[in-house]
Protein backbone atom coordinates (compact mmCIF):
# COMPACT_ATOMS: atom_id res chain seq x y z
CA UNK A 1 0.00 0.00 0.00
CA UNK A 2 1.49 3.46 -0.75
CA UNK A 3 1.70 6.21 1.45
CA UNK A 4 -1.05 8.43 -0.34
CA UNK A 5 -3.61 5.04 0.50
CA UNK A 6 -2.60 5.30 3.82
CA UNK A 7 -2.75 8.55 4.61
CA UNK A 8 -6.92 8.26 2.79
CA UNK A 9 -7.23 5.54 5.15
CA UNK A 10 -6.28 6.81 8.14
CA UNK A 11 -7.85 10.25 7.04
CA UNK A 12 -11.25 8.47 5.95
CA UNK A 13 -11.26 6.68 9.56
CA UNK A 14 -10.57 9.54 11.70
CA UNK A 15 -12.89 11.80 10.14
CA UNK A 16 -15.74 8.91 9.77
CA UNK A 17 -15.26 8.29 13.66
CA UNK A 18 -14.20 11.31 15.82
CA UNK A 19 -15.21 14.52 13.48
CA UNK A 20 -18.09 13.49 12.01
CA UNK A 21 -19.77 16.84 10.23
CA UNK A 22 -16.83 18.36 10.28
CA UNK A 23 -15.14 20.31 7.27
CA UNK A 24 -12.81 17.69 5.80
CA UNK A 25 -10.31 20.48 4.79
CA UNK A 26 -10.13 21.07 8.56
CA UNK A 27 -8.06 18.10 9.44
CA UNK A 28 -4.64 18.82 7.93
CA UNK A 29 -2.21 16.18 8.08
CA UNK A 30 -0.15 18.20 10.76
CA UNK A 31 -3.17 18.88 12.94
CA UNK A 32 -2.28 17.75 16.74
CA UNK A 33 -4.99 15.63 17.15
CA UNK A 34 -3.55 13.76 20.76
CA UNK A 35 -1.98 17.19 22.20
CA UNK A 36 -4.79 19.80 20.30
CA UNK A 37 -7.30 17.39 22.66
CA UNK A 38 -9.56 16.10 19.46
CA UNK A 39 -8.22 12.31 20.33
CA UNK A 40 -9.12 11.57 24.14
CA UNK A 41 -7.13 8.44 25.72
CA UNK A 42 -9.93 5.97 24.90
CA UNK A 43 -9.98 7.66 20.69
CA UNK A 44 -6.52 6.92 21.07
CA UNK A 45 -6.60 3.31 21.80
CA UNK A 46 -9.37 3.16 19.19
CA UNK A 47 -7.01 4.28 16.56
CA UNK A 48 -4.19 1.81 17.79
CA UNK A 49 -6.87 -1.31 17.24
CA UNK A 50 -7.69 0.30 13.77
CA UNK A 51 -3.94 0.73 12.61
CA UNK A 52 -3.31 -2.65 13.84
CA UNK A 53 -6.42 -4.46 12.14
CA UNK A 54 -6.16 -2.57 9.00
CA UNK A 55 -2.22 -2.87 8.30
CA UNK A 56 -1.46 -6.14 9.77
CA UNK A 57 0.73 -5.53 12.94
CA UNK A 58 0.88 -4.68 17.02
CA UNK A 59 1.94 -1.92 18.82
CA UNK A 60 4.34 -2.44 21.20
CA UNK A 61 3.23 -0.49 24.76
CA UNK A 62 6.14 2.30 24.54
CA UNK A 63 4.97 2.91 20.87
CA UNK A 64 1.28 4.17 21.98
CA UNK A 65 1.82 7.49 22.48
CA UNK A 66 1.69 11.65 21.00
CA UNK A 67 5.22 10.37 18.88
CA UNK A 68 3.45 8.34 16.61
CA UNK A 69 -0.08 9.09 17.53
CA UNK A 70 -0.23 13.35 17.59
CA UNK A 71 -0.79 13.74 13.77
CA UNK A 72 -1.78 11.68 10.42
CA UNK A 73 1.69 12.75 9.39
CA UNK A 74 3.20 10.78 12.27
CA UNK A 75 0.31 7.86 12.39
CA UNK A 76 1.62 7.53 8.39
CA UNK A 77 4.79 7.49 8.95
CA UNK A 78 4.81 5.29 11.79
CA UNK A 79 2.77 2.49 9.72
CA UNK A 80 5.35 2.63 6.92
CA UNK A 81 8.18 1.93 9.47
CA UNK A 82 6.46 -1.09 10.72
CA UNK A 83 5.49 -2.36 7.48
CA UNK A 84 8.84 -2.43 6.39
């Protein structure tokens, strides 16, 4: 899967489940979603069981967390590196 069908994915899932309504050109793929307060801790393990269904692999406990979490930037980024 290439990085643009990620980031759709992950995009298409956040807005879908957290902003429904909202104007789609509002979430920019920089937006702090874990520190800006949008994602709450129990969003945030939602999104871990979504990453991990959709693209095949586990988070390990010290790699839940704002570093790979804040952003769609960083969520992409973060499933390339452990689908390599």
């Amino acid at each position: 899967m290439e990085t643009s069908e990620i980031r759709a994915v992950v995009r298409e899932y956040i807005l879908k489940e957290f902003l429904p309504g909202e104007d789609p050109e509002a979430l920019t793929d920089d937006l702090q979603l874990v520190s800006g307060r949008i994602l709450d801790s129990l969003a945030t393990l939602r999104v871990v069981a979504f990453l991990e269904e959709k693209f095949g692999f586990e988070f390990e406990a010290h790699e839940v967390g704002v570093q790979n979490l804040d952003s769609i930037d960083l969520m992409v980024k973060f499933v390339e590196e452990k689908k390599r």
